[in-house]
PDB file of N, CA and C in Angstrom:
ATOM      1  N   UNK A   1      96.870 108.681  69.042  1.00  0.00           N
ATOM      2  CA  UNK A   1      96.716 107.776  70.159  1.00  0.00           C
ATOM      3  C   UNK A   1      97.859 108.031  71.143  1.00  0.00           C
ATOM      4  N   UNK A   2      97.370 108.265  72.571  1.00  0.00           N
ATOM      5  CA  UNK A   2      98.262 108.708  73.197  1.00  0.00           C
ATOM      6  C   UNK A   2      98.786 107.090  74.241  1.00  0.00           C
ATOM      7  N   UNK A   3      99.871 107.050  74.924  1.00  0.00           N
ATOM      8  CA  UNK A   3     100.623 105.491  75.293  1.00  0.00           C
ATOM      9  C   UNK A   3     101.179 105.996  76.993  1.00  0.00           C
ATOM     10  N   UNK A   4     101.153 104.705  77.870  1.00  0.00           N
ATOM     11  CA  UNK A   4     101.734 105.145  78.910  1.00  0.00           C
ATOM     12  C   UNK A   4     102.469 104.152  79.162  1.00  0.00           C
ATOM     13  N   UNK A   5     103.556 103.942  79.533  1.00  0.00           N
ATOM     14  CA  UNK A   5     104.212 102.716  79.603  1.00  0.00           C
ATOM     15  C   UNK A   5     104.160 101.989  81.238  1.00  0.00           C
ATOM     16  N   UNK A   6     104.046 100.877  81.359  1.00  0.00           N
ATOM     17  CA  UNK A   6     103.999 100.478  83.114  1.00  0.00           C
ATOM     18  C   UNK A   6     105.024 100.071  82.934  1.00  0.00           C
ATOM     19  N   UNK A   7     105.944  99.930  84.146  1.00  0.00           N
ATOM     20  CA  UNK A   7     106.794  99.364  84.451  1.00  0.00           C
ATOM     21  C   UNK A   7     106.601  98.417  86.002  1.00  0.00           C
ATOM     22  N   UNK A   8     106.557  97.090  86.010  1.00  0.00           N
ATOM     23  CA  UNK A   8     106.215  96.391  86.939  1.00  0.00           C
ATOM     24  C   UNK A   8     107.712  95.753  87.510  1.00  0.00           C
ATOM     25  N   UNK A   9     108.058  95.410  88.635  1.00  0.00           N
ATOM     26  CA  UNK A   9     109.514  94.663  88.876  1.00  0.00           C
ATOM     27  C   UNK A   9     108.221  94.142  90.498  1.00  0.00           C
ATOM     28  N   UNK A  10     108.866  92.408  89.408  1.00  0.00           N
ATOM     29  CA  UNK A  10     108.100  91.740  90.660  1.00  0.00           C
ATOM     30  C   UNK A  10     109.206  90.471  90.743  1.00  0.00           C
ATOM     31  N   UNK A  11     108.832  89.332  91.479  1.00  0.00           N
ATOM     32  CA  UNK A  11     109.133  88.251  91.940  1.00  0.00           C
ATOM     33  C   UNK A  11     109.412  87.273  90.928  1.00  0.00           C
ATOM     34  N   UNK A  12     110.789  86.729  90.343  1.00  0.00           N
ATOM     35  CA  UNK A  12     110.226  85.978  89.181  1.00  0.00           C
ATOM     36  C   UNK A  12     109.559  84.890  89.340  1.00  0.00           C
ATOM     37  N   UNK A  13     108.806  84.349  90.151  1.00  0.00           N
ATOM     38  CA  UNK A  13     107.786  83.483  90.166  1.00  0.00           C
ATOM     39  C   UNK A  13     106.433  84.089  89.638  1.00  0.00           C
ATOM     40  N   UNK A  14     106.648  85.168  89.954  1.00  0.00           N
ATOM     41  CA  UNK A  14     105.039  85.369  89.500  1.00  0.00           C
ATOM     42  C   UNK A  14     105.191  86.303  88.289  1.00  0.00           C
ATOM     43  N   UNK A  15     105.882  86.243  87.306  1.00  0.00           N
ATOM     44  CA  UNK A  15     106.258  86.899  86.110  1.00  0.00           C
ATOM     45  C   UNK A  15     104.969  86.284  84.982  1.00  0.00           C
ATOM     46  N   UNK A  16     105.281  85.024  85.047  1.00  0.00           N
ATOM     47  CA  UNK A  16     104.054  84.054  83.764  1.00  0.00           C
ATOM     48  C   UNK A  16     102.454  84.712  84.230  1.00  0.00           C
ATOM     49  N   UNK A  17     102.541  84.334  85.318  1.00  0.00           N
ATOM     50  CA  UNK A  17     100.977  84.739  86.045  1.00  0.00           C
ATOM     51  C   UNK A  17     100.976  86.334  85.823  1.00  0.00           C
ATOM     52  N   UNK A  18     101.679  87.427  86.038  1.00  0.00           N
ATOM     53  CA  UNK A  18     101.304  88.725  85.892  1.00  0.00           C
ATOM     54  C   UNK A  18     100.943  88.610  83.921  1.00  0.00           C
ATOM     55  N   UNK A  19     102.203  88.338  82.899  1.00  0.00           N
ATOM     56  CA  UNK A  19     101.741  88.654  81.993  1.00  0.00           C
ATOM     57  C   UNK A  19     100.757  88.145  81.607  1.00  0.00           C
ATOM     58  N   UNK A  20      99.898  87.326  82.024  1.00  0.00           N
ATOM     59  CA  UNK A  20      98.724  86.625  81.596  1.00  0.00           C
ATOM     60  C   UNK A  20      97.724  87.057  81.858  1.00  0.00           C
ATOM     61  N   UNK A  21      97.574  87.780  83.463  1.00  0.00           N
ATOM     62  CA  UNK A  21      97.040  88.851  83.659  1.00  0.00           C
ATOM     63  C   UNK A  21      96.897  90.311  82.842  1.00  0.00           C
ATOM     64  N   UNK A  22      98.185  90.625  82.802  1.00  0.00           N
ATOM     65  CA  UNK A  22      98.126  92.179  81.964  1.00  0.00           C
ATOM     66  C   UNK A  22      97.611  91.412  80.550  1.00  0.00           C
ATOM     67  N   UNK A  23      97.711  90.942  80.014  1.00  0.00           N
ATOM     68  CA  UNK A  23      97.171  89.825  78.536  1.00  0.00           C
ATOM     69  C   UNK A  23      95.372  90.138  78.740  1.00  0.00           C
ATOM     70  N   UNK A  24      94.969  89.601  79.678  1.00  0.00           N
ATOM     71  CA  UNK A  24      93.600  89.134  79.644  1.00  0.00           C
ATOM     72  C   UNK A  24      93.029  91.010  80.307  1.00  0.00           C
ATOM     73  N   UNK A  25      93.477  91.930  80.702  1.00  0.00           N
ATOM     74  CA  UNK A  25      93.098  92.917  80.766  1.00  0.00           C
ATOM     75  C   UNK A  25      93.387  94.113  80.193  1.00  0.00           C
ATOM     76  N   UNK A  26      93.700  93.944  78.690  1.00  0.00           N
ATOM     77  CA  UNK A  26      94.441  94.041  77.666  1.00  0.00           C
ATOM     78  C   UNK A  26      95.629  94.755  76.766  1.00  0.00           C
ATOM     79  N   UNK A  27      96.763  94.236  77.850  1.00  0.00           N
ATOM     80  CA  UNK A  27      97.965  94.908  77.112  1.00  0.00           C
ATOM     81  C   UNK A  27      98.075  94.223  76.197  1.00  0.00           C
ATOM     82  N   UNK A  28      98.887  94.209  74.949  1.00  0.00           N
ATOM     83  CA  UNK A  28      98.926  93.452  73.375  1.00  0.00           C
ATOM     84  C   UNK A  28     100.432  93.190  73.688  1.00  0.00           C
ATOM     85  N   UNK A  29     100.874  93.252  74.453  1.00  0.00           N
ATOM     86  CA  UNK A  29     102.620  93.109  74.434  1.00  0.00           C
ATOM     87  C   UNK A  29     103.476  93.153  75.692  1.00  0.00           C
ATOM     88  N   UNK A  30     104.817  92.755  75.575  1.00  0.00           N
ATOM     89  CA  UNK A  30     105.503  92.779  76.622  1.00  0.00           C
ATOM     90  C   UNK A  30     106.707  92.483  76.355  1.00  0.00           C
ATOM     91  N   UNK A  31     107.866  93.089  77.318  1.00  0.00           N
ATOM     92  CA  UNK A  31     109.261  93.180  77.250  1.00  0.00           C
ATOM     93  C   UNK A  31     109.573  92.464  78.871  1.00  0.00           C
ATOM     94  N   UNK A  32     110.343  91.550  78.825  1.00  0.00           N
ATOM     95  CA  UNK A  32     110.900  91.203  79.810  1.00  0.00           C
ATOM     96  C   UNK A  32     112.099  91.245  79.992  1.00  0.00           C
ATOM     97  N   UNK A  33     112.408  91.486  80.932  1.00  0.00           N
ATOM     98  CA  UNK A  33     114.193  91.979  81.756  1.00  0.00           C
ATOM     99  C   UNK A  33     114.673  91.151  82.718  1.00  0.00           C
ATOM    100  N   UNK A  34     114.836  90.279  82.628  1.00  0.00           N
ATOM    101  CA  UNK A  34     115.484  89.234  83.882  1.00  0.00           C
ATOM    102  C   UNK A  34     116.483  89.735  85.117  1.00  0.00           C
ATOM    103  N   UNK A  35     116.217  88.612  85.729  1.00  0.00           N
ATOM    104  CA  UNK A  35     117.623  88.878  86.563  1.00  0.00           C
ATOM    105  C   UNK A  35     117.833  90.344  87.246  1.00  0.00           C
ATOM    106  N   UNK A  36     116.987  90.969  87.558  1.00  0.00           N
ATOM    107  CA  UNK A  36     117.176  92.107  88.246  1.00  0.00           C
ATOM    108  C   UNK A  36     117.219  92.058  89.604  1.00  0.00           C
ATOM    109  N   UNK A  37     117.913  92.810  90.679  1.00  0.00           N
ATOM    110  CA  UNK A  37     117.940  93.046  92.401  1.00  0.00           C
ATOM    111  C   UNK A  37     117.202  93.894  92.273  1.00  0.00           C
ATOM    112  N   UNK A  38     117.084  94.104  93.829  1.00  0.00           N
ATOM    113  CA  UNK A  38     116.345  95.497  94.274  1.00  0.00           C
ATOM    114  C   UNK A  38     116.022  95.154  96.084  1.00  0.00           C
ATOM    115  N   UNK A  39     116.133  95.707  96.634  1.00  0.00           N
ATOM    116  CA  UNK A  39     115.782  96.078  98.181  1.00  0.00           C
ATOM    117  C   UNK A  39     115.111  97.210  98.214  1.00  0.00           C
ATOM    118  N   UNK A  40     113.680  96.654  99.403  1.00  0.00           N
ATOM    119  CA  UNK A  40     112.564  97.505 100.017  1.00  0.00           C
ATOM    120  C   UNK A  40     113.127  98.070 101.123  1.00  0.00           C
ATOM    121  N   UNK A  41     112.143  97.954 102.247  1.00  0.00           N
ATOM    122  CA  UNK A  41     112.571  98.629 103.547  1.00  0.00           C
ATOM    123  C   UNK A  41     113.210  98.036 104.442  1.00  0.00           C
ATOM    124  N   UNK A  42     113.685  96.576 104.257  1.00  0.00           N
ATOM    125  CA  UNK A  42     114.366  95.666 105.079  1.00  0.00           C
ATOM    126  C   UNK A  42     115.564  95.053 103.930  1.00  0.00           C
ATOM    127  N   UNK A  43     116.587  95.187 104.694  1.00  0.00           N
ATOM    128  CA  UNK A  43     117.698  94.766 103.895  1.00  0.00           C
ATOM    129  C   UNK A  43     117.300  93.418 103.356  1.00  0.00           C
ATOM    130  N   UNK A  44     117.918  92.331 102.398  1.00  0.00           N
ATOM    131  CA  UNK A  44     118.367  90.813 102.070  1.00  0.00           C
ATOM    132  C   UNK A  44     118.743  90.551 103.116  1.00  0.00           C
ATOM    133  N   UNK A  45     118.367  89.526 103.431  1.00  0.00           N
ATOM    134  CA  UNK A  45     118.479  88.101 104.707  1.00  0.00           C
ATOM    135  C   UNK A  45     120.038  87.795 103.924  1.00  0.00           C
ATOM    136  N   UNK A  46     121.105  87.509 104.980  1.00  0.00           N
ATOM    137  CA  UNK A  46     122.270  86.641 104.709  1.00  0.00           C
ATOM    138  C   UNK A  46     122.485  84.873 105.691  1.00  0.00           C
ATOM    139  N   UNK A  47     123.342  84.496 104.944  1.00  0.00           N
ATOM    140  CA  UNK A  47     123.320  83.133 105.868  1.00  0.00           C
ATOM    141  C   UNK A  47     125.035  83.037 105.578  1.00  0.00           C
ATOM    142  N   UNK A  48     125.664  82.603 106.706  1.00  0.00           N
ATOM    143  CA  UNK A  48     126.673  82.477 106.897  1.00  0.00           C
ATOM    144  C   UNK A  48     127.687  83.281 105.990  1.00  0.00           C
ATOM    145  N   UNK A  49     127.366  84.496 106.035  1.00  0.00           N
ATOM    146  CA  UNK A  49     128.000  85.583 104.869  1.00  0.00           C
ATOM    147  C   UNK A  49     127.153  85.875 103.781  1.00  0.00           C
ATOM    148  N   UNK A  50     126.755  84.324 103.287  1.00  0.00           N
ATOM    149  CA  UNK A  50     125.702  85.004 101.537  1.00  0.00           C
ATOM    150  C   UNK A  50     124.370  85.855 101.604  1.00  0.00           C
ATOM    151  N   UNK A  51     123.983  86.647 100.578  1.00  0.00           N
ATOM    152  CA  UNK A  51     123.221  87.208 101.044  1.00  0.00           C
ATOM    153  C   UNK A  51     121.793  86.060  99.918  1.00  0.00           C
ATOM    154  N   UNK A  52     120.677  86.112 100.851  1.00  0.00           N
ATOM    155  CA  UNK A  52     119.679  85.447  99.698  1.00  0.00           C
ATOM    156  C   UNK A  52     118.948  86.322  99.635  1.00  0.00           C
ATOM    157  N   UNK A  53     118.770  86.994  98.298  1.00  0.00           N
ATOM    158  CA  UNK A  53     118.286  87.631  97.753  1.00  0.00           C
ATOM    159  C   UNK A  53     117.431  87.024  96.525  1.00  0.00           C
ATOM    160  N   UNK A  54     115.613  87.502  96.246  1.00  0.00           N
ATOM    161  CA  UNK A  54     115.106  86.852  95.134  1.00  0.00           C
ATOM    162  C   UNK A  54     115.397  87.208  94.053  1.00  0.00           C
ATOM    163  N   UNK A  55     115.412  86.649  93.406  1.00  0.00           N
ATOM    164  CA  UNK A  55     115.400  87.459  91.507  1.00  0.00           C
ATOM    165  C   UNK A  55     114.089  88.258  90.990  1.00  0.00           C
ATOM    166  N   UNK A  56     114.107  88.758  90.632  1.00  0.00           N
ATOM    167  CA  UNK A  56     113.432  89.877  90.083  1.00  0.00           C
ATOM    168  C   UNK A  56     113.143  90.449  88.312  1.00  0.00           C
ATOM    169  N   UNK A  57     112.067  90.330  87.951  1.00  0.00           N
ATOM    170  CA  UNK A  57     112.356  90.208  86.599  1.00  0.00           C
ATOM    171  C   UNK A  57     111.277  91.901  86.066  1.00  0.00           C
ATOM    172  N   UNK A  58     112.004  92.306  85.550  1.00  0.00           N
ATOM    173  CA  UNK A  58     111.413  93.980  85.115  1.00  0.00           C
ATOM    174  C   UNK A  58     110.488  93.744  84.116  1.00  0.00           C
ATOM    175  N   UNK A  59     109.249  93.701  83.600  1.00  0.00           N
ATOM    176  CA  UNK A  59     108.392  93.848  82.692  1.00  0.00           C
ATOM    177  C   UNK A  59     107.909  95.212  82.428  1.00  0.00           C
ATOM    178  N   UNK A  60     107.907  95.493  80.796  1.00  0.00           N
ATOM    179  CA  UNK A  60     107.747  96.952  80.205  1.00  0.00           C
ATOM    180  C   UNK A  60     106.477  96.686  79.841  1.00  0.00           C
ATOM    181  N   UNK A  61     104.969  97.080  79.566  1.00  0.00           N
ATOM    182  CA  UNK A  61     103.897  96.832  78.471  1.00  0.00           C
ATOM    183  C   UNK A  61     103.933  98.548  77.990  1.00  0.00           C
ATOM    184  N   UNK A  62     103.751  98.884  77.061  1.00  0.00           N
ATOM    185  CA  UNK A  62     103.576  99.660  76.626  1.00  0.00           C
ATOM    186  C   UNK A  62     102.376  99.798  76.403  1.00  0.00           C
ATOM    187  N   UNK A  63     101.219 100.602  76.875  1.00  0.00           N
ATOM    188  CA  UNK A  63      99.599 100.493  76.775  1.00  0.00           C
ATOM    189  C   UNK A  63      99.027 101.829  76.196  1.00  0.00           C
ATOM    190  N   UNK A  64      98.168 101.276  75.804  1.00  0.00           N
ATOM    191  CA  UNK A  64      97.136 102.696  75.451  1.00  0.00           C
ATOM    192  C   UNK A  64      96.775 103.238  76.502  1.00  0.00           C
ATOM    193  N   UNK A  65      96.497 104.646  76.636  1.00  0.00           N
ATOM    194  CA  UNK A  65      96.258 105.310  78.044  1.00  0.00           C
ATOM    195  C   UNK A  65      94.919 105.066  78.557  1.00  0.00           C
ATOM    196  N   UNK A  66      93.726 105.079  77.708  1.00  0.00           N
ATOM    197  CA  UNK A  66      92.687 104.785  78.415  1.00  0.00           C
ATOM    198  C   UNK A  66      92.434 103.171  78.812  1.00  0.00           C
ATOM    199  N   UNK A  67      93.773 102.604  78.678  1.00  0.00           N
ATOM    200  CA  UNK A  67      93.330 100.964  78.968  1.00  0.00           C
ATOM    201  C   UNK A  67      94.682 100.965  80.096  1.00  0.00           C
ATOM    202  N   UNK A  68      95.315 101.788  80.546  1.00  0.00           N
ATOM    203  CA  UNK A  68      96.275 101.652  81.605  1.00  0.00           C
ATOM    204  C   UNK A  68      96.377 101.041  83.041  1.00  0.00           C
ATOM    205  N   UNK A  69      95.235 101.820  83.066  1.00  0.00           N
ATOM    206  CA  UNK A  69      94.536 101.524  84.885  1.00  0.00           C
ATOM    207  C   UNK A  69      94.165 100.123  85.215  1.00  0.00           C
ATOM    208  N   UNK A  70      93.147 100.211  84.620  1.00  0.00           N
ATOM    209  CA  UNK A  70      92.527  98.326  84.527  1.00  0.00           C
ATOM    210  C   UNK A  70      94.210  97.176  84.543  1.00  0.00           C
ATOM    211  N   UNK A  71      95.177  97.440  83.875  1.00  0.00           N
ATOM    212  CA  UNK A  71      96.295  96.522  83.546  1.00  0.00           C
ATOM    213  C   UNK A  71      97.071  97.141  84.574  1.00  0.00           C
ATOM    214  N   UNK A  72      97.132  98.173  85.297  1.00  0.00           N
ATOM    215  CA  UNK A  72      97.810  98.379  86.030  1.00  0.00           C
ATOM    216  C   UNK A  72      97.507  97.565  87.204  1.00  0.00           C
ATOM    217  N   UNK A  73      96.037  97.891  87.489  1.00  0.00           N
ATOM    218  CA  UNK A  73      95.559  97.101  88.806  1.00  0.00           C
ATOM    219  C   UNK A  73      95.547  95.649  88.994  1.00  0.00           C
ATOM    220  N   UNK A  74      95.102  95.269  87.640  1.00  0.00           N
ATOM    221  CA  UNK A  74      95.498  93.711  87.593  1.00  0.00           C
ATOM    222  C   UNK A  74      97.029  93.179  87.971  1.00  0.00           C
ATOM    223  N   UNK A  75      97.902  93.886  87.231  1.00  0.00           N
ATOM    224  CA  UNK A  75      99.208  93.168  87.728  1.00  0.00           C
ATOM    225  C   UNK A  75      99.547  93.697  89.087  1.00  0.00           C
ATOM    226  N   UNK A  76      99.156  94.417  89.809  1.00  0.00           N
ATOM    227  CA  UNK A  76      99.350  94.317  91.156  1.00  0.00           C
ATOM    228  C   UNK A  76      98.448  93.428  91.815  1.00  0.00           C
ATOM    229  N   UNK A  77      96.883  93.424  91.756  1.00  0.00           N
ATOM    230  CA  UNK A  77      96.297  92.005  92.461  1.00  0.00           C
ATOM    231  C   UNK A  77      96.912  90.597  92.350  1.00  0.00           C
ATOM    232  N   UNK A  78      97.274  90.453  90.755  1.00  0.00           N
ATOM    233  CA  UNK A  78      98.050  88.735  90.573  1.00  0.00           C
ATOM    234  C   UNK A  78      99.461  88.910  91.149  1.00  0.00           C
ATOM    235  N   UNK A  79     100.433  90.062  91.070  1.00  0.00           N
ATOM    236  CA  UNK A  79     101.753  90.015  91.808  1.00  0.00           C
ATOM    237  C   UNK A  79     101.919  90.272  93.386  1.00  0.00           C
ATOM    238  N   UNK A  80     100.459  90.352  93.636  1.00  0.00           N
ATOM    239  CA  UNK A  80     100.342  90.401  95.746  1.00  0.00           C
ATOM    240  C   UNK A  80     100.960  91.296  95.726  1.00  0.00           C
ATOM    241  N   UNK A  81     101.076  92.640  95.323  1.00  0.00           N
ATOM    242  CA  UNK A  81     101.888  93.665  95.813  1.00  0.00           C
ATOM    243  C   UNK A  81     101.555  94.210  97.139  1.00  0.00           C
ATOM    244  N   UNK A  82     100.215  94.456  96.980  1.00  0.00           N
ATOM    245  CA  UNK A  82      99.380  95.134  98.473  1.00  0.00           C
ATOM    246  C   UNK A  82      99.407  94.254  99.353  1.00  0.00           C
ATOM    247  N   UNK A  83      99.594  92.950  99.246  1.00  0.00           N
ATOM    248  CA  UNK A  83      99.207  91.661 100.382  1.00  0.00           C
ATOM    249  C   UNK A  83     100.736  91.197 101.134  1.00  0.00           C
ATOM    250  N   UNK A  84     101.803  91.208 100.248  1.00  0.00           N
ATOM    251  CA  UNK A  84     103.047  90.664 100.565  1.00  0.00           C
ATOM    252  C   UNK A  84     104.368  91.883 100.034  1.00  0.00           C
ATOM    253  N   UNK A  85     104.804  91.941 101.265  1.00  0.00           N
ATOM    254  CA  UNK A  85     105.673  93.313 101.191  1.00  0.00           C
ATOM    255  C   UNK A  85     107.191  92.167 100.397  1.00  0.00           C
ATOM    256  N   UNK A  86     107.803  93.020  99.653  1.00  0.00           N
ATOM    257  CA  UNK A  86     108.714  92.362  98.836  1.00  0.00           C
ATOM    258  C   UNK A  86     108.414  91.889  97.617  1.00  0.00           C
ATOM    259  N   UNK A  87     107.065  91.740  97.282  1.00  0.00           N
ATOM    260  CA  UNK A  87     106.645  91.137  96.572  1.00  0.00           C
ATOM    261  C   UNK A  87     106.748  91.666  94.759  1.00  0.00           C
ATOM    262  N   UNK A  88     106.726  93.248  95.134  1.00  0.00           N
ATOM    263  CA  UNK A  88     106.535  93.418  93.978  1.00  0.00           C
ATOM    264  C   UNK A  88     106.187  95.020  93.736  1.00  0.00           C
ATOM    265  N   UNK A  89     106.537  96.091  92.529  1.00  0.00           N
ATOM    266  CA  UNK A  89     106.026  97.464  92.513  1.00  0.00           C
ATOM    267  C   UNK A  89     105.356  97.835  91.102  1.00  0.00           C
ATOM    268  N   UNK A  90     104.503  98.660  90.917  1.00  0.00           N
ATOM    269  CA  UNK A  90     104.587  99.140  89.310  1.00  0.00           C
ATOM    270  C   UNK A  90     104.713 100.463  89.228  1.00  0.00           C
ATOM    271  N   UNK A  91     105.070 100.917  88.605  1.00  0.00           N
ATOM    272  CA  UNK A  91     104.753 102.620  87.939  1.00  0.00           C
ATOM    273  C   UNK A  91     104.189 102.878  86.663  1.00  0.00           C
ATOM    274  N   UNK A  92     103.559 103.959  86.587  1.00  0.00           N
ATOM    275  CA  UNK A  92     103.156 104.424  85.395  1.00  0.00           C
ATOM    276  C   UNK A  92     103.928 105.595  85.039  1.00  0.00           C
ATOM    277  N   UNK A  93     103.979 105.421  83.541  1.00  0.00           N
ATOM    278  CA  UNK A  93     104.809 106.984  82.944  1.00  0.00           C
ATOM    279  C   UNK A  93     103.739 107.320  82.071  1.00  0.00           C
ATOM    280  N   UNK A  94     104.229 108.944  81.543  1.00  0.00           N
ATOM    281  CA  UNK A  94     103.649 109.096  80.203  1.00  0.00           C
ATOM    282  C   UNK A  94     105.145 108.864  79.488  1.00  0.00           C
ATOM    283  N   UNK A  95     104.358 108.433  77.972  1.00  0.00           N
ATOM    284  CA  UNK A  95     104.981 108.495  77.220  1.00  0.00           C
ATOM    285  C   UNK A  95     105.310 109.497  76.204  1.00  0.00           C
ATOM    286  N   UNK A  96     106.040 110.173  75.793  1.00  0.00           N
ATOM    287  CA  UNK A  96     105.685 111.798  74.959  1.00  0.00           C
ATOM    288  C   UNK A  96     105.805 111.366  73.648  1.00  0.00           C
ATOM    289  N   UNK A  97     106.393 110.042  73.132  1.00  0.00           N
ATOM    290  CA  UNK A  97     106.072 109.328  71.417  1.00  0.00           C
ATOM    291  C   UNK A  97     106.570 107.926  71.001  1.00  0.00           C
ATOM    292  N   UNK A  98     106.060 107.126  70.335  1.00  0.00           N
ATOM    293  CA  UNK A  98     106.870 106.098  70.599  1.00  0.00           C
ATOM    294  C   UNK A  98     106.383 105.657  69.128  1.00  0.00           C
ATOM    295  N   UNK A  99     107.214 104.703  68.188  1.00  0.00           N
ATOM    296  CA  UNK A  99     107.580 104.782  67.132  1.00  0.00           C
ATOM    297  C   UNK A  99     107.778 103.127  67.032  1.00  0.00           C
ATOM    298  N   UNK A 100     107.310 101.882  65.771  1.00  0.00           N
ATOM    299  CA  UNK A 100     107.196 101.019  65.713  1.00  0.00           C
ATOM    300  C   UNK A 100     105.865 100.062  66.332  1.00  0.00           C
ATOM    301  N   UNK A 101     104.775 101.067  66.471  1.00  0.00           N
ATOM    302  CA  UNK A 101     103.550 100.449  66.968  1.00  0.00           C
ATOM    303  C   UNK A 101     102.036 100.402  66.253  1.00  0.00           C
ATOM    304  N   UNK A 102     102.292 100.811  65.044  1.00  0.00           N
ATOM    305  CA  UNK A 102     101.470 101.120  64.039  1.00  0.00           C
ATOM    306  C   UNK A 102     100.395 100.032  64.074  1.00  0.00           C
ATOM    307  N   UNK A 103     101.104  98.726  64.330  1.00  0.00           N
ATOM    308  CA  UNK A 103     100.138  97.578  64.153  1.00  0.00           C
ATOM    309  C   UNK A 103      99.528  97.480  65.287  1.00  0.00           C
ATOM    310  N   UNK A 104      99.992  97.482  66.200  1.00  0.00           N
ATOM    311  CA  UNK A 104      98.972  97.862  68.202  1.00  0.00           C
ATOM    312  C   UNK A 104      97.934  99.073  67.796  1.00  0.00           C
ATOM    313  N   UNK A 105      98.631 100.015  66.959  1.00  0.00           N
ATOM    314  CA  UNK A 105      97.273 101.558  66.572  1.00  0.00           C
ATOM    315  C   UNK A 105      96.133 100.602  66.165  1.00  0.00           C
ATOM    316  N   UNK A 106      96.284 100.166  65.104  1.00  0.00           N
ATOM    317  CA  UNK A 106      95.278  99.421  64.227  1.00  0.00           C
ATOM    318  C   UNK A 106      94.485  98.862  65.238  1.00  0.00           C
ATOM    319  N   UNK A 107      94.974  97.855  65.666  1.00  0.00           N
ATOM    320  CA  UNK A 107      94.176  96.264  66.755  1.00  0.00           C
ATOM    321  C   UNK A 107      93.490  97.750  67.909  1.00  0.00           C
ATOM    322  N   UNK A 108      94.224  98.379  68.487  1.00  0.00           N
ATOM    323  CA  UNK A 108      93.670  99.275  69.903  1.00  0.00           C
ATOM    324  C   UNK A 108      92.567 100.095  69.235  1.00  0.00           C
ATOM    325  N   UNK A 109      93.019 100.410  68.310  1.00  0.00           N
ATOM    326  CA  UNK A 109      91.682 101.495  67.710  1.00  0.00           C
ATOM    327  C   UNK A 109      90.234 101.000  67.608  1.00  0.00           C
ATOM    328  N   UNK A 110      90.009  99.498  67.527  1.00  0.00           N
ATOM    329  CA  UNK A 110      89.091  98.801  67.729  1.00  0.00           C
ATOM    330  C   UNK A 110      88.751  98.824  69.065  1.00  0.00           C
ATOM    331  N   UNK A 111      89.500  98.381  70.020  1.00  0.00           N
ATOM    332  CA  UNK A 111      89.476  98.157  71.221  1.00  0.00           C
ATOM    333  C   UNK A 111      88.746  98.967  72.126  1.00  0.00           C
ATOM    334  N   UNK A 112      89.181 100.314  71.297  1.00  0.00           N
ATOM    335  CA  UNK A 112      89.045 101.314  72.710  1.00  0.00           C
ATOM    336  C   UNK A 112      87.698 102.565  72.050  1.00  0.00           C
ATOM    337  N   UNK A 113      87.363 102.192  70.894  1.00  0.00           N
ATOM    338  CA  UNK A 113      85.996 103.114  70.207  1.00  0.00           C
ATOM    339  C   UNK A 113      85.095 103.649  71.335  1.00  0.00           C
ATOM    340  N   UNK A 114      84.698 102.620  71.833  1.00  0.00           N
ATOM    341  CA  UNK A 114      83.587 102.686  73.189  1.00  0.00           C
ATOM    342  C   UNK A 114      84.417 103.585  74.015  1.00  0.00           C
ATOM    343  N   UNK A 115      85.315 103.953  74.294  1.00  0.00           N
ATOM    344  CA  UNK A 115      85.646 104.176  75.564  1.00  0.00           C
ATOM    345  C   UNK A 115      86.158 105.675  75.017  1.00  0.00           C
ATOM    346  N   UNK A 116      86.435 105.979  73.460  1.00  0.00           N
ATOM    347  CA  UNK A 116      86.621 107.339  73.305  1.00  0.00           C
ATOM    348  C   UNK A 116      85.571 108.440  73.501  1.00  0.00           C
TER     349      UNK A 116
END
C-alpha cells in the first residue's frame, strides 16, 4: 500500500471544521501543530507597532494514495482556500515508507478494494 501525506496550514478557526471534513472524506487520522506564522503576498497588518498576525495551525493526515485527492479537495473547499486569500494552503507529498500503520493497512484495505 502506497501513502501520500497532505500537509494543510490553515486558519485556526477553521482547523475543527477541516478535520471533520478530511474525516468524512476519509482520512483515518491526524496530527496537529499549533501555533504556527506564515505570510502570503501581503505582509501582517501592524497597529501602533504590533503586528496582528492570525495563528495558524499545521495539520499532517497521512492517506492512502488512491483516497488523496477527494481529502485533498475537501479540505481546501471547508478551509476557503480558493475563496479567501490568507486563508489557507495544502500540499501533497509522496511518501517513500512509513512505519507504525499496520492497523490503517487493515481498516484501508477494505476501503479502497473497489477502487484497486
Amino acid at each position: 500500500m502506497r501513502f501520500k501525506l497532505i500537509i494543510a496550514f490553515i486558519d485556526d478557526s477553521h482547523t475543527e471544521q477541516v478535520l471533520n471534513a478530511a474525516r468524512e472524506a476519509g482520512a483515518t487520522g491526524s496530527t496537529v501543530i499549533t501555533s504556527a506564522r506564515g505570510e502570503g503576498l501581503e505582509k501582517s497588518k501592524t497597529f501602533m507597532g504590533l503586528t496582528l498576525e492570525t495563528q495558524r495551525d499545521v495539520l499532517l493526515f497521512l492517506v492512502e494514495e488512491h483516497m488523496c485527492r477527494p481529502i485533498l479537495e475537501r479540505i481546501a473547499e471547508v478551509g476557503e482556500f480558493d475563496n479567501k486569500p490568507g486563508s489557507g494552503i495544502a500540499v501533497l507529498i509522496d511518501v517513500q515508507d512509513a512505519v507504525g500503520v499496520a492497523h490503517q493497512v487493515e481498516q484501508l484495505s477494505h476501503e479502497i478494494e473497489d477502487k484497486l
